[in-house]
N, C-alpha and C. Protein backbone atom coordinates (compact mmCIF):
# COMPACT_ATOMS: atom_id res chain seq x y z
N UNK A 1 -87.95 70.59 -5.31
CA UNK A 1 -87.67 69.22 -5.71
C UNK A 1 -86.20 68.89 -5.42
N UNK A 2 -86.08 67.84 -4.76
CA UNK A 2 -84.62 67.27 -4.18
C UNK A 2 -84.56 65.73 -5.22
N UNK A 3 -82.81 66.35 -5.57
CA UNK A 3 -82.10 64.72 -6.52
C UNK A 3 -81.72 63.87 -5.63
N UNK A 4 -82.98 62.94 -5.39
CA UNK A 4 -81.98 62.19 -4.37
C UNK A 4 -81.46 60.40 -5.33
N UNK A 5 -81.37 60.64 -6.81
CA UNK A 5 -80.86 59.96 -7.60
C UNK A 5 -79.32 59.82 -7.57
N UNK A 6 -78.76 58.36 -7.42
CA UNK A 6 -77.45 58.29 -6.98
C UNK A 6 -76.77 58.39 -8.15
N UNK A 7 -75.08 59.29 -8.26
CA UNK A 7 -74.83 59.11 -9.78
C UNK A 7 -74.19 57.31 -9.73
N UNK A 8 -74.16 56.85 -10.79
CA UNK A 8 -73.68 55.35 -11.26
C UNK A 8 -71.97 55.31 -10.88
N UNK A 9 -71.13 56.28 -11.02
CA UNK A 9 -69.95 56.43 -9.95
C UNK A 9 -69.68 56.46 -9.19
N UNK A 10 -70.89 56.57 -8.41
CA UNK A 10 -70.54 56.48 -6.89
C UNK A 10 -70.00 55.59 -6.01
N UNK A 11 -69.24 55.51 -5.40
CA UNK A 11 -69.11 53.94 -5.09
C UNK A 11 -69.55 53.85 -3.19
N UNK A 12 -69.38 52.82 -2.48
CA UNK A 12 -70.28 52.96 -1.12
C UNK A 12 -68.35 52.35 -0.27
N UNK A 13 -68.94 52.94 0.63
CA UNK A 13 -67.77 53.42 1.70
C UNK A 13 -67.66 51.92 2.43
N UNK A 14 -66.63 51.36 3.45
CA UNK A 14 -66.79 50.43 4.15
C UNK A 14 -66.34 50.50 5.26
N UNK A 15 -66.06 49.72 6.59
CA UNK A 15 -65.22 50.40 7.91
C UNK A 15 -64.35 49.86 7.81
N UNK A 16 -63.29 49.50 7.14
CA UNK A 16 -61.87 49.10 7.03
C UNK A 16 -61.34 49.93 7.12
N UNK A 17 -60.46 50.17 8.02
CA UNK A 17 -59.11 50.80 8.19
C UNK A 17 -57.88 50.49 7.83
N UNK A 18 -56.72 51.39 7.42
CA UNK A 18 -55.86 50.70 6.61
C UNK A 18 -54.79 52.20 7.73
N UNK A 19 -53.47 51.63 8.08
CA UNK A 19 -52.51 52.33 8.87
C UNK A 19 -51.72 52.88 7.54
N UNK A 20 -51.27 53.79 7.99
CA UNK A 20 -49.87 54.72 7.24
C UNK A 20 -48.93 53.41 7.01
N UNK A 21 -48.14 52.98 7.80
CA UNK A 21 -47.31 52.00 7.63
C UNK A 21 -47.94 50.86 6.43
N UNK A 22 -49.27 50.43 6.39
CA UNK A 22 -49.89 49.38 5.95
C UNK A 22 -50.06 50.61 4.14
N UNK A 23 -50.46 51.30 4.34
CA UNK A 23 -50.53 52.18 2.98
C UNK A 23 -49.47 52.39 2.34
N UNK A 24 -48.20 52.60 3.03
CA UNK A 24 -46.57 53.18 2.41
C UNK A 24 -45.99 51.65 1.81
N UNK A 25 -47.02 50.89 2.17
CA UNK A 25 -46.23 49.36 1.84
C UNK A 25 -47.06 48.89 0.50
N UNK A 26 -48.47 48.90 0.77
CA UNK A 26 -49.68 48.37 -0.39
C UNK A 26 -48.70 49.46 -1.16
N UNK A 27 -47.73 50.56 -1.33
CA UNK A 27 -47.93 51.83 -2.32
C UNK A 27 -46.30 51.39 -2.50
N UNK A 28 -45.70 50.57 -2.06
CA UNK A 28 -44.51 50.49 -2.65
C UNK A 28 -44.56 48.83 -3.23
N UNK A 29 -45.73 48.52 -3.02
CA UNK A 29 -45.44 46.74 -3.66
C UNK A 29 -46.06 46.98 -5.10
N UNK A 30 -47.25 48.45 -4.91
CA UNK A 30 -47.82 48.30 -6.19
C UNK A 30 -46.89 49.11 -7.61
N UNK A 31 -45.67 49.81 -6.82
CA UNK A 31 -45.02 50.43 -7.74
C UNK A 31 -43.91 49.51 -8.22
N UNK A 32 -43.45 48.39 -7.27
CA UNK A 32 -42.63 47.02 -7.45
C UNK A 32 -43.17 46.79 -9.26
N UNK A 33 -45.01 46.43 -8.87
CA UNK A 33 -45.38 45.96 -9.89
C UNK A 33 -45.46 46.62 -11.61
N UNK A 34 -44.94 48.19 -11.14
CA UNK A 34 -44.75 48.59 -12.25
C UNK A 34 -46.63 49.68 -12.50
N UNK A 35 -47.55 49.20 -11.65
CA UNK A 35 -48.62 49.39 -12.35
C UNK A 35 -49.42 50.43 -11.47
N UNK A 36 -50.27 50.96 -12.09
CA UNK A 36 -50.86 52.52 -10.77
C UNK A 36 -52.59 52.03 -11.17
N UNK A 37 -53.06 50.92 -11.40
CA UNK A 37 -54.32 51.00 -11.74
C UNK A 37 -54.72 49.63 -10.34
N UNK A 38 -54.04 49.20 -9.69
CA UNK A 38 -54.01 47.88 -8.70
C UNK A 38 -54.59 48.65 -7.76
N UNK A 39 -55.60 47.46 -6.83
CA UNK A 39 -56.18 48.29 -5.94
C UNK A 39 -55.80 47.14 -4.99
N UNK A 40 -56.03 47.27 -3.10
CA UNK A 40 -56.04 46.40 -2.41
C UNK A 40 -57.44 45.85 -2.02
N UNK A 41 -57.56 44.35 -2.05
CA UNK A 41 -58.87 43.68 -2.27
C UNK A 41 -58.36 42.86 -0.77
N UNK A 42 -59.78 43.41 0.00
CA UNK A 42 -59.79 42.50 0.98
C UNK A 42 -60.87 41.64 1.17
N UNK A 43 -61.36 40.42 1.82
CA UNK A 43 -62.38 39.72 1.09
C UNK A 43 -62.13 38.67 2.65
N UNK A 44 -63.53 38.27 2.88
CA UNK A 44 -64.04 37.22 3.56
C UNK A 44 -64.32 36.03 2.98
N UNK A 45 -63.78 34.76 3.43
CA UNK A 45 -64.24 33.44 2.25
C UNK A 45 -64.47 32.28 3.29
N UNK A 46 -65.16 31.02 3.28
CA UNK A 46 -65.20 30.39 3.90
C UNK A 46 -63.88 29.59 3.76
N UNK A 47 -63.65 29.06 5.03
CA UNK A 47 -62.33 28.03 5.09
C UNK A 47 -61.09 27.94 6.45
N UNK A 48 -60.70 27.43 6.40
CA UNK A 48 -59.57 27.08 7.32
C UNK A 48 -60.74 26.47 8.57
N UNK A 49 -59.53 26.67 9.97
CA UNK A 49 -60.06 25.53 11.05
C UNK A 49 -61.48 26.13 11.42
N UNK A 50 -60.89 27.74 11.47
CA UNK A 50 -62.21 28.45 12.44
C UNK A 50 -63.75 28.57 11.86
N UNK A 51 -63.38 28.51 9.89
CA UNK A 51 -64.90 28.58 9.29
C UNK A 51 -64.65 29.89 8.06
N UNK A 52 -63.82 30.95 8.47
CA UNK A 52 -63.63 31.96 7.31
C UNK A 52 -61.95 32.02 7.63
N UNK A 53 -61.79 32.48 6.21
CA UNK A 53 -60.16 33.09 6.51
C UNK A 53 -59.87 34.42 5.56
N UNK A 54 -59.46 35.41 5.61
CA UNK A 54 -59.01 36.57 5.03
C UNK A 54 -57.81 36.15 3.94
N UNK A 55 -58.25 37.51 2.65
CA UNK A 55 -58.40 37.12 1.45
C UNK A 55 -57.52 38.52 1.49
N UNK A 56 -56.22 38.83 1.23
CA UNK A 56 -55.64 40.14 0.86
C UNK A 56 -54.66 39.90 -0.01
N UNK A 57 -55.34 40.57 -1.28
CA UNK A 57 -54.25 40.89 -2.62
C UNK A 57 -55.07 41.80 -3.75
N UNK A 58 -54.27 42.34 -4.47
CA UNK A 58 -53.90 43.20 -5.58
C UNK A 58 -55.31 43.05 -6.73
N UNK A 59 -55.75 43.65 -7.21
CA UNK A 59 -56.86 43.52 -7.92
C UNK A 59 -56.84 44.90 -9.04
N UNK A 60 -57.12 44.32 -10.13
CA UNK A 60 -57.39 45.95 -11.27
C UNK A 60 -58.80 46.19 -11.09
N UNK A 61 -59.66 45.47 -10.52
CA UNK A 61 -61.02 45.37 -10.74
C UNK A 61 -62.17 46.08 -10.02
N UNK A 62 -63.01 46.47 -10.01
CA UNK A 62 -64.42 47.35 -8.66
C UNK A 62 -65.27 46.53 -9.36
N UNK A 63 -65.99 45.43 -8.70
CA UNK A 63 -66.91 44.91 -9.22
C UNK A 63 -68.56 45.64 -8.38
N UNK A 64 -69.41 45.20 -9.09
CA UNK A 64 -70.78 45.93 -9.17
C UNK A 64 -70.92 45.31 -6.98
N UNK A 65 -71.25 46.60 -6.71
CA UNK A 65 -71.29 46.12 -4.93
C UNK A 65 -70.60 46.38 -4.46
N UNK A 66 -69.40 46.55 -4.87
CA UNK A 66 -68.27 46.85 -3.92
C UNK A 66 -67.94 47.96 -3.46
N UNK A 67 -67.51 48.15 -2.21
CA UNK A 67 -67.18 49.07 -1.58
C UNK A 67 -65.97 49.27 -1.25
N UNK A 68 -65.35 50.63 -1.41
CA UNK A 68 -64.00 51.33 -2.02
C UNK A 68 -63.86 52.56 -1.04
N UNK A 69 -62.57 52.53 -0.82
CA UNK A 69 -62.28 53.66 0.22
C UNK A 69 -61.03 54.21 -0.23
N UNK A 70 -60.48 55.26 -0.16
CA UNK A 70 -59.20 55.77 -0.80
C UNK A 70 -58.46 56.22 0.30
N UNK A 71 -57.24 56.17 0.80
CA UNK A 71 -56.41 56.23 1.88
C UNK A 71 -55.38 57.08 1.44
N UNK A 72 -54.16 57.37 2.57
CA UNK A 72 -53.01 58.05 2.55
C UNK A 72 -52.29 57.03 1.15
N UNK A 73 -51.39 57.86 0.84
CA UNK A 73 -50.50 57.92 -0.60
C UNK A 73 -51.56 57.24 -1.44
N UNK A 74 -52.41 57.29 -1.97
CA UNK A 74 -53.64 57.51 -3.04
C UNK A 74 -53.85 55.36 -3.23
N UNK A 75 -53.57 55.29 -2.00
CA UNK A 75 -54.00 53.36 -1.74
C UNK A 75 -55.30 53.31 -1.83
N UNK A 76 -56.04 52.73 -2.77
CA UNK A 76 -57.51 52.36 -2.69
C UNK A 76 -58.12 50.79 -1.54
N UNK A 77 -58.64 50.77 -1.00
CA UNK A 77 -59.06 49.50 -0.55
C UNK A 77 -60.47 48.83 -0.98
N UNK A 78 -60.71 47.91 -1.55
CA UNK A 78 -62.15 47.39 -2.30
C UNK A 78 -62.26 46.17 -1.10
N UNK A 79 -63.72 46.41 -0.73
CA UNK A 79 -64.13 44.99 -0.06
C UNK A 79 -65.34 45.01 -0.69
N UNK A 80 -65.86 43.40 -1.24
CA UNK A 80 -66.57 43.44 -1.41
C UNK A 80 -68.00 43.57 -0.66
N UNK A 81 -69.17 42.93 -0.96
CA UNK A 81 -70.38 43.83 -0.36
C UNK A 81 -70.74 42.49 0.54
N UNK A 82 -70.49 40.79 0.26
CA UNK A 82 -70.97 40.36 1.46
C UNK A 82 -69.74 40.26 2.11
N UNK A 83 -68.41 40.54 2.22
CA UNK A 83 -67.46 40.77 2.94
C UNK A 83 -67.72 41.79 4.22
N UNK A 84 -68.54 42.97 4.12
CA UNK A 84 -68.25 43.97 4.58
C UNK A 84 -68.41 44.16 6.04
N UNK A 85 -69.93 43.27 5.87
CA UNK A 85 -70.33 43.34 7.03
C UNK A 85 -69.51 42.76 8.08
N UNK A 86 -68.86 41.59 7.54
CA UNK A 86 -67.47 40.59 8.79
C UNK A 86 -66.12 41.81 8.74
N UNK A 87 -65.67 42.46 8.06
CA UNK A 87 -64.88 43.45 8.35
C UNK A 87 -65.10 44.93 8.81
N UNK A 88 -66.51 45.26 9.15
CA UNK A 88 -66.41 46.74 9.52
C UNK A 88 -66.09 46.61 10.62
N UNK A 89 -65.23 47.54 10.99
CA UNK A 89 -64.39 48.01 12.13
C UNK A 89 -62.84 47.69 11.64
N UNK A 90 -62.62 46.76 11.10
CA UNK A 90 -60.90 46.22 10.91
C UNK A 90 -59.79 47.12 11.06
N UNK A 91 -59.20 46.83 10.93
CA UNK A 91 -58.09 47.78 10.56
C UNK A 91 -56.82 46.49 10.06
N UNK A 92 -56.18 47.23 9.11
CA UNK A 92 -54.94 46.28 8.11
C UNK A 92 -53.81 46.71 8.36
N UNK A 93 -52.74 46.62 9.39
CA UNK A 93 -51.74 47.13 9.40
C UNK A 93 -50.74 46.04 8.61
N UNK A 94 -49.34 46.86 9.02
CA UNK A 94 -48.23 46.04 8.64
C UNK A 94 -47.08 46.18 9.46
N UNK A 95 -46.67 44.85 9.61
CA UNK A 95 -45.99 45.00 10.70
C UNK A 95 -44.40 44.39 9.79
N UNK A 96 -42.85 45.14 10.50
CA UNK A 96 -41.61 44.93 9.68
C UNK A 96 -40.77 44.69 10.82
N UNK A 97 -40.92 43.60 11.95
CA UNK A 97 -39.65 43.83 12.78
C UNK A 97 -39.22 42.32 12.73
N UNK A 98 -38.04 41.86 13.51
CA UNK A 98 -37.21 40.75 13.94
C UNK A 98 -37.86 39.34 13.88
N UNK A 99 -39.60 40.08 14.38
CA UNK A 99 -39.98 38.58 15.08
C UNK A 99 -41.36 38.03 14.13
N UNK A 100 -41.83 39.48 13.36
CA UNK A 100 -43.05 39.30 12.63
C UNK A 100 -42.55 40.32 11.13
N UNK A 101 -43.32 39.89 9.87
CA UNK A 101 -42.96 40.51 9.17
C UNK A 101 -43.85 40.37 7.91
N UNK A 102 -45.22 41.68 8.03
CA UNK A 102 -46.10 41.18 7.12
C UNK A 102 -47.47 42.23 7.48
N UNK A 103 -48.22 41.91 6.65
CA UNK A 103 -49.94 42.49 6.95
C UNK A 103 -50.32 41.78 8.10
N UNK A 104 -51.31 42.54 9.00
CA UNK A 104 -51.89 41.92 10.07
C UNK A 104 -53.80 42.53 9.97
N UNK A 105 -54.18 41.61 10.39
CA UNK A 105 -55.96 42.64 10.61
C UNK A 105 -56.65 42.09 11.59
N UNK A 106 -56.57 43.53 12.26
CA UNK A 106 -57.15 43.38 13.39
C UNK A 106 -58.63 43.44 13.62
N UNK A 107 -59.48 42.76 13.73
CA UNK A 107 -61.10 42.75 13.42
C UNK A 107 -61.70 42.34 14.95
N UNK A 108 -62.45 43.58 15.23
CA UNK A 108 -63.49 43.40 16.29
C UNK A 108 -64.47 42.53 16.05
N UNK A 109 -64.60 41.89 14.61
CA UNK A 109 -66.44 41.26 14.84
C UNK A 109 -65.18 39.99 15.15
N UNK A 110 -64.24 39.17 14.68
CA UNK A 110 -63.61 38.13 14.47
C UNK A 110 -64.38 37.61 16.30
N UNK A 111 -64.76 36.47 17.01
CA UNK A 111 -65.38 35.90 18.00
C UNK A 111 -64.00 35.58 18.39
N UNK A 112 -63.17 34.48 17.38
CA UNK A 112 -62.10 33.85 17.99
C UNK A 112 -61.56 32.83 16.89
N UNK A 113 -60.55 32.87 17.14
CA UNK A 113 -59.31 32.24 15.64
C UNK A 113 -58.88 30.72 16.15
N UNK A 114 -58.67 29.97 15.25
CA UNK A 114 -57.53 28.89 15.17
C UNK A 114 -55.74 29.01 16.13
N UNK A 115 -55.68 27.93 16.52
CA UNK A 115 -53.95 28.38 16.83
C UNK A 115 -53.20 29.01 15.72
N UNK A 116 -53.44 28.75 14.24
CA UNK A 116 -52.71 28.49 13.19
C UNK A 116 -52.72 30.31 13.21
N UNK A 117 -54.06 30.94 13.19
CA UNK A 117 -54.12 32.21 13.47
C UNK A 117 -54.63 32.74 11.93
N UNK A 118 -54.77 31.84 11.26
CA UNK A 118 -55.09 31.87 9.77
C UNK A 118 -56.59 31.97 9.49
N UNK A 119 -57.46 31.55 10.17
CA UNK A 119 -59.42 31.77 10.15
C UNK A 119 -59.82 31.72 11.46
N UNK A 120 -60.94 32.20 11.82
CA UNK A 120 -61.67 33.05 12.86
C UNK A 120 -63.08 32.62 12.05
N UNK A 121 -63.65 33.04 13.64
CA UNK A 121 -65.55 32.90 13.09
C UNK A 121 -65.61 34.04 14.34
C-alpha cells in the first residue's frame, strides 16, 4: 500500500525564477523592514494599455493555492495559482546601474508590451 495522501504543508512549486542579484536585494529591503516573516508576492492582474500588468511586493501571507518557492539567502517567492500559469518560465531580476535602477521580469509567455513597458498580453 502506497501514501499517495498529500501532507496539508505542502505547498506547490511554480516556474519563476528569481537571480542572486534580485534575491540579495528582496533580502536586504526585507531586513530595511525590520521583519523575517515577508515573502515576495508576484501576481498577474488585469490592466494597463496591453490588458495585464505585474504585481511585485512584500506580503506576510500564503494564501490557500499558492505556489511558493524558496531561493538563495532564504527569499521566498509566492505566486498565486491563477497567476502562474502567465509567469512560468519568468525570471525577476534586478537591475542597479546609471541608466536603469530596479526589478525587471523577464517572461517568455508575455506576446508583447505597451511603449510604457508597464502591461503585456
Amino acid at each position: 500500500m502506497t501514501d499517495t495522501a498529500v501532507a496539508p504543508t505542502e505547498t506547490r512549486a511554480h516556474g519563476v525564477g528569481l537571480t542572486d542579484a534580485a534575491a540579495s536585494k528582496v533580502k536586504s529591503l526585507i531586513s530595511q523592514e525590520g521583519r523575517d516573516d515577508l515573502k515576495l508576492r508576484l501576481a498577474v492582474q488585469p490592466g494597463g494599455c496591453s490588458g495585464l500588468i505585474y504585481q511585485l511586493y512584500f506580503d506576510e501571507r500564503t494564501l490557500d493555492g499558492d505556489a511558493v518557492v524558496e531561493f538563495s539567502e532564504g527569499v521566498e517567492v509566492v505566486v498565486d495559482k491563477m497567476s502562474v500559469p502567465y509567469l512560468d518560465g519568468a525570471t525577476v531580476d534586478f537591475e542597479d546601474t546609471i541608466q536603469k535602477q530596479g526589478f525587471t521580469i523577464d517572461n517568455p509567455n508575455a506576446q508583447g508590451s505597451c511603449a510604457c513597458g508597464d502591461s503585456f498580453h
